[in-house]
PDB file of N, CA and C in Angstrom:
ATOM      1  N   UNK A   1       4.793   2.550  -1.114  1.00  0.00           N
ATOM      2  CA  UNK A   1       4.612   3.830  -1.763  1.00  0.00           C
ATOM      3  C   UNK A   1       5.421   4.938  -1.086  1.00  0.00           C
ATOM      4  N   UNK A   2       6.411   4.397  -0.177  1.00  0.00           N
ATOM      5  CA  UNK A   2       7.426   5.380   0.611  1.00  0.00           C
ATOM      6  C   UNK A   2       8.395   5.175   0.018  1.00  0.00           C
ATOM      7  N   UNK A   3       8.911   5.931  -0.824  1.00  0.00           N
ATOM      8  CA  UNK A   3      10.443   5.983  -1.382  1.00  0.00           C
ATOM      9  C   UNK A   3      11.409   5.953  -0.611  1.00  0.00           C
ATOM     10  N   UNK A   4      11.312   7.078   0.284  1.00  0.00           N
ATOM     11  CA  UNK A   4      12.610   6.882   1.373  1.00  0.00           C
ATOM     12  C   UNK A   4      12.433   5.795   2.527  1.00  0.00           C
ATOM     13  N   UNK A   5      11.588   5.009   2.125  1.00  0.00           N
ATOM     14  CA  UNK A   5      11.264   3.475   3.046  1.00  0.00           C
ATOM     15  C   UNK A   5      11.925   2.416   1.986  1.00  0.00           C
ATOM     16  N   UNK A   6      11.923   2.639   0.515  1.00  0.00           N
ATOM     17  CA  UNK A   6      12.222   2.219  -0.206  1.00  0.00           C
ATOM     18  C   UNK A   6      13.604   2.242  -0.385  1.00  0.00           C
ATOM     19  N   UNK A   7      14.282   2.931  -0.326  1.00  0.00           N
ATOM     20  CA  UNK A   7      15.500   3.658  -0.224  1.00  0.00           C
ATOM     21  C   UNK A   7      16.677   3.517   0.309  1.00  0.00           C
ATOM     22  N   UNK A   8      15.865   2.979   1.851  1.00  0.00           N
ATOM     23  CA  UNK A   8      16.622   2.271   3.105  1.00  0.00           C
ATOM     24  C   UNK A   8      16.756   1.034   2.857  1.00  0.00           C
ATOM     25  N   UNK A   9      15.543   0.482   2.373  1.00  0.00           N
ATOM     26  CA  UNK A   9      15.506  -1.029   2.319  1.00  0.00           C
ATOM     27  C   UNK A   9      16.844  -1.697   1.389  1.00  0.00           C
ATOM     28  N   UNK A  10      16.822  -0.556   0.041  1.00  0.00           N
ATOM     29  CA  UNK A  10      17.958  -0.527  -0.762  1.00  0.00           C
ATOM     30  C   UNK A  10      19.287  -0.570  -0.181  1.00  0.00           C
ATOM     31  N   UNK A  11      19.519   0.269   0.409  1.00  0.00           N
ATOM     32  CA  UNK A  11      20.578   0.477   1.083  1.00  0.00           C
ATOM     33  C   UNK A  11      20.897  -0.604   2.240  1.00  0.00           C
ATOM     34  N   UNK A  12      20.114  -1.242   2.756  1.00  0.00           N
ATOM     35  CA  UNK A  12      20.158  -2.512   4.091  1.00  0.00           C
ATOM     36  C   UNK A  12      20.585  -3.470   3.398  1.00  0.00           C
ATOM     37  N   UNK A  13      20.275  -3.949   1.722  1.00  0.00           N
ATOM     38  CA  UNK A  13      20.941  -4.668   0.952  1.00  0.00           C
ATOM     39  C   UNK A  13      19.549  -5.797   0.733  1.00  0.00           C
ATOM     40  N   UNK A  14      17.990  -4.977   0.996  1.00  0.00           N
ATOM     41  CA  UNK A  14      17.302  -5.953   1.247  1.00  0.00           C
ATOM     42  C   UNK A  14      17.223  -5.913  -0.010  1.00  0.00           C
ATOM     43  N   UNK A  15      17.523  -6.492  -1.448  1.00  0.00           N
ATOM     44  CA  UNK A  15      17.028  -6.386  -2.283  1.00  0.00           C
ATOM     45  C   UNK A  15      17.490  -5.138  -3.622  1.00  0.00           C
ATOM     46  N   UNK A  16      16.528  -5.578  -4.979  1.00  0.00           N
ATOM     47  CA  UNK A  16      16.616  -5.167  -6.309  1.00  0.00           C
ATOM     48  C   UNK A  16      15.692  -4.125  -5.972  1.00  0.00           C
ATOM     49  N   UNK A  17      16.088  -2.337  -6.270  1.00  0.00           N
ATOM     50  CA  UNK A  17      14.593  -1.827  -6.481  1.00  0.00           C
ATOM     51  C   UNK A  17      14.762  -0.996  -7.604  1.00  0.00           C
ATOM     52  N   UNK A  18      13.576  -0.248  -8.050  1.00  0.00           N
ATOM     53  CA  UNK A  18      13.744   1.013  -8.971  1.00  0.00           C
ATOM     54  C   UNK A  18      13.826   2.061  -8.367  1.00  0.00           C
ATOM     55  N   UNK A  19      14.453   3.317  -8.406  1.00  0.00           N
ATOM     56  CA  UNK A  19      14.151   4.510  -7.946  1.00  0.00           C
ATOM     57  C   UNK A  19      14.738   5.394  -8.991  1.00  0.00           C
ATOM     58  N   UNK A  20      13.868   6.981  -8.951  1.00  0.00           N
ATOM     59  CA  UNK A  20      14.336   7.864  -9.435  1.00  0.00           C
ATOM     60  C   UNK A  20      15.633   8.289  -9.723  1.00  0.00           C
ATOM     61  N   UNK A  21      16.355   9.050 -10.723  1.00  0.00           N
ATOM     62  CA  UNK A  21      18.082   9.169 -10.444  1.00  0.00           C
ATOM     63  C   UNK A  21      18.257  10.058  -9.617  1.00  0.00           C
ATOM     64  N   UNK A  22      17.366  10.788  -9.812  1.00  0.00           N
ATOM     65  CA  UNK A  22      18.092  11.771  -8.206  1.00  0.00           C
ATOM     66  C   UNK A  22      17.809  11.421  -7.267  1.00  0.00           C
ATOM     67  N   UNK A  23      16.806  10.655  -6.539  1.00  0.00           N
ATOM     68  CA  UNK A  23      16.844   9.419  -5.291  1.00  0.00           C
ATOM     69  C   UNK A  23      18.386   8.609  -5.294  1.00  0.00           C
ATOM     70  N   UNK A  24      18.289   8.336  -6.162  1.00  0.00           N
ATOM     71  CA  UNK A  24      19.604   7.015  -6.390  1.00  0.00           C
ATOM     72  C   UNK A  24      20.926   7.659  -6.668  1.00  0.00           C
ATOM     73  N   UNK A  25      21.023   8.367  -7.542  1.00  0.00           N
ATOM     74  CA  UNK A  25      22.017   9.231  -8.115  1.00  0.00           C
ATOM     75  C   UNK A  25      23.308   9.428  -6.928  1.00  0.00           C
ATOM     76  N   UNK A  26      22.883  10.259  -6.023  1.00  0.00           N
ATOM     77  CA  UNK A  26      24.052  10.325  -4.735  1.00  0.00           C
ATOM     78  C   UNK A  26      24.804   9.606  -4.293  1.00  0.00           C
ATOM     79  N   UNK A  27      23.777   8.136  -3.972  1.00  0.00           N
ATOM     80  CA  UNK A  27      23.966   6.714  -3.267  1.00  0.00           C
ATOM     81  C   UNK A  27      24.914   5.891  -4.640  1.00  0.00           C
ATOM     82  N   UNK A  28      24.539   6.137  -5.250  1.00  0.00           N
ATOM     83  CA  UNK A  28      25.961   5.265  -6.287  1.00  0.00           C
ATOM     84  C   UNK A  28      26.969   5.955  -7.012  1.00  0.00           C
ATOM     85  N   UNK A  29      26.952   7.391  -6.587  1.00  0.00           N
ATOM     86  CA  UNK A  29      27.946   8.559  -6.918  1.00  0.00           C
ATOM     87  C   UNK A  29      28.732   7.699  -5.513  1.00  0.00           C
ATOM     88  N   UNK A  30      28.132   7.316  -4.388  1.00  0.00           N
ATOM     89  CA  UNK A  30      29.226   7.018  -3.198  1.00  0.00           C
ATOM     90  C   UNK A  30      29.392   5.322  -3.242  1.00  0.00           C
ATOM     91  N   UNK A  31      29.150   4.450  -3.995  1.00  0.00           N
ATOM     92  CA  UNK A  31      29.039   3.151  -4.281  1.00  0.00           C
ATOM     93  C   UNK A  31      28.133   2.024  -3.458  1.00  0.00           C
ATOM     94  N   UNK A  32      27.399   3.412  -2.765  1.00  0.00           N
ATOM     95  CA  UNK A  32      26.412   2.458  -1.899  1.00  0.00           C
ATOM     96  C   UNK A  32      25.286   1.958  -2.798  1.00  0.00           C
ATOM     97  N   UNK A  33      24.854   2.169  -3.842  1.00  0.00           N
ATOM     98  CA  UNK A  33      24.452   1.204  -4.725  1.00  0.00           C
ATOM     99  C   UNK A  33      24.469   1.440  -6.161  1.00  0.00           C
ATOM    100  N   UNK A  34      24.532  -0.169  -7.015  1.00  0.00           N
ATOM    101  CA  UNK A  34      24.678  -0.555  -7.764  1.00  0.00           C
ATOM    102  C   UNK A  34      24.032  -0.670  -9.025  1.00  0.00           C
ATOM    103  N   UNK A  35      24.168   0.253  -9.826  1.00  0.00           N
ATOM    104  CA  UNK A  35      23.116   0.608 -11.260  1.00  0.00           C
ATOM    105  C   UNK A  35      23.088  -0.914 -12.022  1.00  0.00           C
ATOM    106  N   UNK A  36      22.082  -1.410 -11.822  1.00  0.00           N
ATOM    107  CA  UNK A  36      21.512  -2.588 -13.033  1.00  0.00           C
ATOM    108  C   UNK A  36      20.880  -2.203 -13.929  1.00  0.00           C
ATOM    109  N   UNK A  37      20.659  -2.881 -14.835  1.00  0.00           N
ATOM    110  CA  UNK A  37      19.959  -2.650 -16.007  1.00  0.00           C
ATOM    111  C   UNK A  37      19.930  -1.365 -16.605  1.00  0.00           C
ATOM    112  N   UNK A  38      20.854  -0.944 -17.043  1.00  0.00           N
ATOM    113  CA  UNK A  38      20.652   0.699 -16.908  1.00  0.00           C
ATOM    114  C   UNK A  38      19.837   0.958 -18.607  1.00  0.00           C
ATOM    115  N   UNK A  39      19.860   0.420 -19.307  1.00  0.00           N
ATOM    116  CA  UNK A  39      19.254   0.303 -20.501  1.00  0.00           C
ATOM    117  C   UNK A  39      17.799   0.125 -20.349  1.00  0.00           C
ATOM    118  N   UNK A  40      16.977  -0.245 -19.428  1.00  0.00           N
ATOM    119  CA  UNK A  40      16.001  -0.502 -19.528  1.00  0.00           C
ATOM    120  C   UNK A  40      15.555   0.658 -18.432  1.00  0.00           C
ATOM    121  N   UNK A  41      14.290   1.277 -19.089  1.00  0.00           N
ATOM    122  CA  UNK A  41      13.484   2.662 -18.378  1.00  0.00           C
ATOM    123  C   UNK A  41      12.386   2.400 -18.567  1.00  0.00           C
ATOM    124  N   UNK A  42      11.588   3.466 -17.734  1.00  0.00           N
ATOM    125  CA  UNK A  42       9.898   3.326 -17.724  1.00  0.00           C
ATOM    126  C   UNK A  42       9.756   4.363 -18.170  1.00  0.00           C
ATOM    127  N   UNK A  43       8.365   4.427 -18.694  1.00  0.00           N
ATOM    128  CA  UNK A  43       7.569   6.221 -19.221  1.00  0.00           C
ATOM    129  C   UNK A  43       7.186   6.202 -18.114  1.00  0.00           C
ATOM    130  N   UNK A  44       7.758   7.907 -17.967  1.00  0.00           N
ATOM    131  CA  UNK A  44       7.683   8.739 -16.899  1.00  0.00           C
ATOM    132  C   UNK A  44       6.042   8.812 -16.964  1.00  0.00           C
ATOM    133  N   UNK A  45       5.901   9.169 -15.697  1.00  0.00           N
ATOM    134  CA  UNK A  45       4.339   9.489 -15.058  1.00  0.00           C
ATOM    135  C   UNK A  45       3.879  10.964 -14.936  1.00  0.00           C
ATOM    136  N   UNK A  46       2.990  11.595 -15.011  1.00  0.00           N
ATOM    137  CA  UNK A  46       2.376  12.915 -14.804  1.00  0.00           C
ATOM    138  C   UNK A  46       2.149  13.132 -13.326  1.00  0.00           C
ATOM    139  N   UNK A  47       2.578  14.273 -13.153  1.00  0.00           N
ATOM    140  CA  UNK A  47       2.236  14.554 -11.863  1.00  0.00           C
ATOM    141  C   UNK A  47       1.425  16.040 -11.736  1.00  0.00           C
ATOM    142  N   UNK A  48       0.360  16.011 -10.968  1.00  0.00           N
ATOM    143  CA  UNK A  48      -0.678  16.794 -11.055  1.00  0.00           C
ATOM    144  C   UNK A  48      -0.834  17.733  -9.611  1.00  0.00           C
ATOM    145  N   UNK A  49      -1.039  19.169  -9.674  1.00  0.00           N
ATOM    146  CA  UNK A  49      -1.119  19.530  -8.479  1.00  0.00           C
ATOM    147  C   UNK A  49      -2.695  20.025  -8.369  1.00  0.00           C
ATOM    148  N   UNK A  50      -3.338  19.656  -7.826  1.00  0.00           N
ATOM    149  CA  UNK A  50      -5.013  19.985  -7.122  1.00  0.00           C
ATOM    150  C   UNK A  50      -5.451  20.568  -6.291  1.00  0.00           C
ATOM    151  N   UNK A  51      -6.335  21.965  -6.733  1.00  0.00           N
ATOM    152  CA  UNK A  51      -6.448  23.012  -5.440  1.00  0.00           C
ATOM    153  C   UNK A  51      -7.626  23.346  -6.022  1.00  0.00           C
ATOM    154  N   UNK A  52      -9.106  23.460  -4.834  1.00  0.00           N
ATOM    155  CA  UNK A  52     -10.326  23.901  -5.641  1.00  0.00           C
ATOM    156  C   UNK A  52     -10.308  24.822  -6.756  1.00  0.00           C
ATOM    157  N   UNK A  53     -11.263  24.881  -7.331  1.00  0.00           N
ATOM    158  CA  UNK A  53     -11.420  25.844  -8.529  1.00  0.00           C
ATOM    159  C   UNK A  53     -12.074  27.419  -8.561  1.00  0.00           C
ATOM    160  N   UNK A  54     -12.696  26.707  -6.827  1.00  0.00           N
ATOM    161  CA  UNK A  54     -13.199  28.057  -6.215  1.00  0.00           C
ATOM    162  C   UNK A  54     -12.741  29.553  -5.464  1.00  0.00           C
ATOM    163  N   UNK A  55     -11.405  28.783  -5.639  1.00  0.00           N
ATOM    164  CA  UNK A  55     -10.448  29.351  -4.717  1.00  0.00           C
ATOM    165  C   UNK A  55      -9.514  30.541  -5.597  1.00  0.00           C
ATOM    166  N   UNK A  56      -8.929  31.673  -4.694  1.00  0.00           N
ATOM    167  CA  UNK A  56      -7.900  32.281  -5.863  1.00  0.00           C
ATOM    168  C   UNK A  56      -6.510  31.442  -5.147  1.00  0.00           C
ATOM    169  N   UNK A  57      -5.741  31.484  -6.238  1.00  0.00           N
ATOM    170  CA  UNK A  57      -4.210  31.125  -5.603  1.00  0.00           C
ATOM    171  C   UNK A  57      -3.228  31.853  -4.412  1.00  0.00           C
ATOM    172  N   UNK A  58      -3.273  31.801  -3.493  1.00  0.00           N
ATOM    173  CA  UNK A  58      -2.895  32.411  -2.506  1.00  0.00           C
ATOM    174  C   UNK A  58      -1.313  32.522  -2.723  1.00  0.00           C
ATOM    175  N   UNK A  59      -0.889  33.662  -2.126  1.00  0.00           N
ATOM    176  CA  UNK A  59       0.694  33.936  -2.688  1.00  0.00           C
ATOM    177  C   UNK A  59       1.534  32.140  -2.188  1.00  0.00           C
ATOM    178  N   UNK A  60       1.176  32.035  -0.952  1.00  0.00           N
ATOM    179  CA  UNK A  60       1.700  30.858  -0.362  1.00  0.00           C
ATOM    180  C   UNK A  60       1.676  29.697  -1.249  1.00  0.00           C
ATOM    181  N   UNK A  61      -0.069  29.391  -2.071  1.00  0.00           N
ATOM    182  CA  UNK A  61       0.389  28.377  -3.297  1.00  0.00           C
ATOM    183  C   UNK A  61       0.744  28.629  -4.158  1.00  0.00           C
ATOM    184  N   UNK A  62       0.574  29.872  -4.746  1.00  0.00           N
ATOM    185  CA  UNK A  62       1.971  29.947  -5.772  1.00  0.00           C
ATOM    186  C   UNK A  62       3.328  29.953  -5.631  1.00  0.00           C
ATOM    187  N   UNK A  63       3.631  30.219  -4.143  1.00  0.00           N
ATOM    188  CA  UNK A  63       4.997  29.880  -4.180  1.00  0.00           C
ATOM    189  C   UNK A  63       5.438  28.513  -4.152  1.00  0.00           C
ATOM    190  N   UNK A  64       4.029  27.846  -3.641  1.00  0.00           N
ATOM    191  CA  UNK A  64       4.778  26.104  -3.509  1.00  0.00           C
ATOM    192  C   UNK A  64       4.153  25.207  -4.936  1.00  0.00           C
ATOM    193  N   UNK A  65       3.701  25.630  -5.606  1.00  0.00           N
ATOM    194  CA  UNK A  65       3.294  25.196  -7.275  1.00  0.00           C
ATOM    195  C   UNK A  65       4.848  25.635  -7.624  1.00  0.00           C
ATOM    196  N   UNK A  66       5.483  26.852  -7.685  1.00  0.00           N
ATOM    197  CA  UNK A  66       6.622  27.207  -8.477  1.00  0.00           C
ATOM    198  C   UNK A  66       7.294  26.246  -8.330  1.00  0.00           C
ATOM    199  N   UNK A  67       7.372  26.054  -6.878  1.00  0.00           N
ATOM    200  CA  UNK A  67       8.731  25.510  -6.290  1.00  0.00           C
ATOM    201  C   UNK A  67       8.738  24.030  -6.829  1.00  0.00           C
ATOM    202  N   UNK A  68       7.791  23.314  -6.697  1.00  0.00           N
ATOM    203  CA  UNK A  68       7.493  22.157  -7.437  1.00  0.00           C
ATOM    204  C   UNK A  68       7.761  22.158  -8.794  1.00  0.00           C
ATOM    205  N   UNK A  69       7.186  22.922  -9.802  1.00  0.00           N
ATOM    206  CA  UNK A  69       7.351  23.138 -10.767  1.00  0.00           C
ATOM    207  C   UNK A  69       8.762  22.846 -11.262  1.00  0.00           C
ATOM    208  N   UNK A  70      10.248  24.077 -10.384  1.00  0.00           N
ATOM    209  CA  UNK A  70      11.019  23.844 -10.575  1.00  0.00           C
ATOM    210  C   UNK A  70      11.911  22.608 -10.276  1.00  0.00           C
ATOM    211  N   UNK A  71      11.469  21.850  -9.229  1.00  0.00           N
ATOM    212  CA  UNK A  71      11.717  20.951  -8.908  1.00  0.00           C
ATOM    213  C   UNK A  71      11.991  20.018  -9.848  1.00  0.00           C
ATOM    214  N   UNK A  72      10.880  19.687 -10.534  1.00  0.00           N
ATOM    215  CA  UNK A  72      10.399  18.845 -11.426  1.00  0.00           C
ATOM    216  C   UNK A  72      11.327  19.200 -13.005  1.00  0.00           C
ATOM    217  N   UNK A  73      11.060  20.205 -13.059  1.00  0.00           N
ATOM    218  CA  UNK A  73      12.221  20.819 -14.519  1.00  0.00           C
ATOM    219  C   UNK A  73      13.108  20.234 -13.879  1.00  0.00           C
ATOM    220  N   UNK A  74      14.194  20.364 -13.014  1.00  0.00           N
ATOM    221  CA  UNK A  74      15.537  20.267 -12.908  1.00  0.00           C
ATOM    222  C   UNK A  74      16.012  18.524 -12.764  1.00  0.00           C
ATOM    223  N   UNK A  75      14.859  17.959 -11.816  1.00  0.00           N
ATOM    224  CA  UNK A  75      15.334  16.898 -11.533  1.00  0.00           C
ATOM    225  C   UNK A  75      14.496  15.109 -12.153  1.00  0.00           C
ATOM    226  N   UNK A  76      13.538  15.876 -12.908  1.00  0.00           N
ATOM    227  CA  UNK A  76      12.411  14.787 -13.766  1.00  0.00           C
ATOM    228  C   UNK A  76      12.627  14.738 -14.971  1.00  0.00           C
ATOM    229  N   UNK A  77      12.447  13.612 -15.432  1.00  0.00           N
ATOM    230  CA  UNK A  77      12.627  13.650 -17.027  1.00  0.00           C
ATOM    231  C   UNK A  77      10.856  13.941 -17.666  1.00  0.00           C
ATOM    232  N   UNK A  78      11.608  15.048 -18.956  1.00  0.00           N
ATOM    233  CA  UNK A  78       9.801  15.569 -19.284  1.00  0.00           C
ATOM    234  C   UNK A  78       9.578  14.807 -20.221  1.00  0.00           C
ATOM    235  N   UNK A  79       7.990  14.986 -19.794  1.00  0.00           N
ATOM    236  CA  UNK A  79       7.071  13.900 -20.607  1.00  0.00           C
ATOM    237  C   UNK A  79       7.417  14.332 -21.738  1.00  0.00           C
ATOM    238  N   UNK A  80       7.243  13.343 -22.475  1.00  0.00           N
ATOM    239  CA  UNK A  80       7.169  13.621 -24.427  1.00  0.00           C
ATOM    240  C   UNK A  80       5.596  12.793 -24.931  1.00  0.00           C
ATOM    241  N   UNK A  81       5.030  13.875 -25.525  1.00  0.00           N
ATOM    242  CA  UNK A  81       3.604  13.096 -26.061  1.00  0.00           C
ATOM    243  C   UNK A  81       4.306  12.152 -26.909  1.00  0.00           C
ATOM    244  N   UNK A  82       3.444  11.001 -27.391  1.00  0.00           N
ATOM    245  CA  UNK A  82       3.909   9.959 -28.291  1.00  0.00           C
ATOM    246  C   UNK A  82       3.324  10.498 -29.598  1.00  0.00           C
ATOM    247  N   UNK A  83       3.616  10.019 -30.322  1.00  0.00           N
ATOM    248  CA  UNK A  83       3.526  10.470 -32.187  1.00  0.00           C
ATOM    249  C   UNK A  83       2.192  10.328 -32.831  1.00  0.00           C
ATOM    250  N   UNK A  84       1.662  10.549 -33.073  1.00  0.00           N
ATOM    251  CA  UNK A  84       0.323   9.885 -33.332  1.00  0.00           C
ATOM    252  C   UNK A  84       0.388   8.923 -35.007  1.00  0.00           C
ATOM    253  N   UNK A  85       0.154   8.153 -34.749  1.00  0.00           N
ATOM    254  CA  UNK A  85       0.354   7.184 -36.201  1.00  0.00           C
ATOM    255  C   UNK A  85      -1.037   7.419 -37.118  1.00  0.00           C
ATOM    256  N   UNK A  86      -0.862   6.861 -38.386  1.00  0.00           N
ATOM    257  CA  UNK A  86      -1.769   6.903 -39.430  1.00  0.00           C
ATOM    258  C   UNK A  86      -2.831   7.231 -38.827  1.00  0.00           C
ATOM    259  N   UNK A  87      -3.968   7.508 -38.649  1.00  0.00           N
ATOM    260  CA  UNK A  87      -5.112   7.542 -38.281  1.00  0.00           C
ATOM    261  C   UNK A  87      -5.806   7.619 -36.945  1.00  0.00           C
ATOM    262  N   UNK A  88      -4.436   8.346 -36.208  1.00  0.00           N
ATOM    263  CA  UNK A  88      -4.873   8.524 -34.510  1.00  0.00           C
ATOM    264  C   UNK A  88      -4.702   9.712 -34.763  1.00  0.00           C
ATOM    265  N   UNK A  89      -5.657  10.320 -33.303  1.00  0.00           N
ATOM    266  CA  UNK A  89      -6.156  11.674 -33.198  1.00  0.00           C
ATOM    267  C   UNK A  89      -4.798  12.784 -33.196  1.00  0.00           C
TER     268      UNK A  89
END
């Protein structure tokens, strides 16, 4: 669950992995590794930020919610709800 453990391992040549494109992106912009399967993708995952409810947002977490936030715009692919067919909600 360590990407940049993941990353290395990639790079040592131990092996096939998945990673993000901007994890990967750099490393095969310099030919240190090798895009397979490039046709085949996963649905992206949600990522959630959690801070009591009791709490007000302190300037400090709003600056690091933004920063994430932007993070995520620039370098994540956004979720797309799926369609709802005949008779789903």
């Amino acid at each position: 669950d360590d990407g940049n453990a993941y990353l290395a391992a990639g790079l040592a040549g131990m092996g096939v992995l998945w990673l993000p494109r901007y994890m990967a992106g750099p490393h095969a912009a310099r030919g240190e590794l090798v895009p397979l399967l490039e046709d085949w993708t996963m649905d992206p995952m949600p990522m959630y930020l959690a801070y009591p409810p009791n709490r007000n947002v302190s300037a400090k977490l709003r600056v690091f919610i933004d920063w994430v936030d932007e993070l995520m715009r620039r370098h994540a692919p956004a979720i797309v709800p799926a369609a709802s067919g005949p008779g789903e909600g």
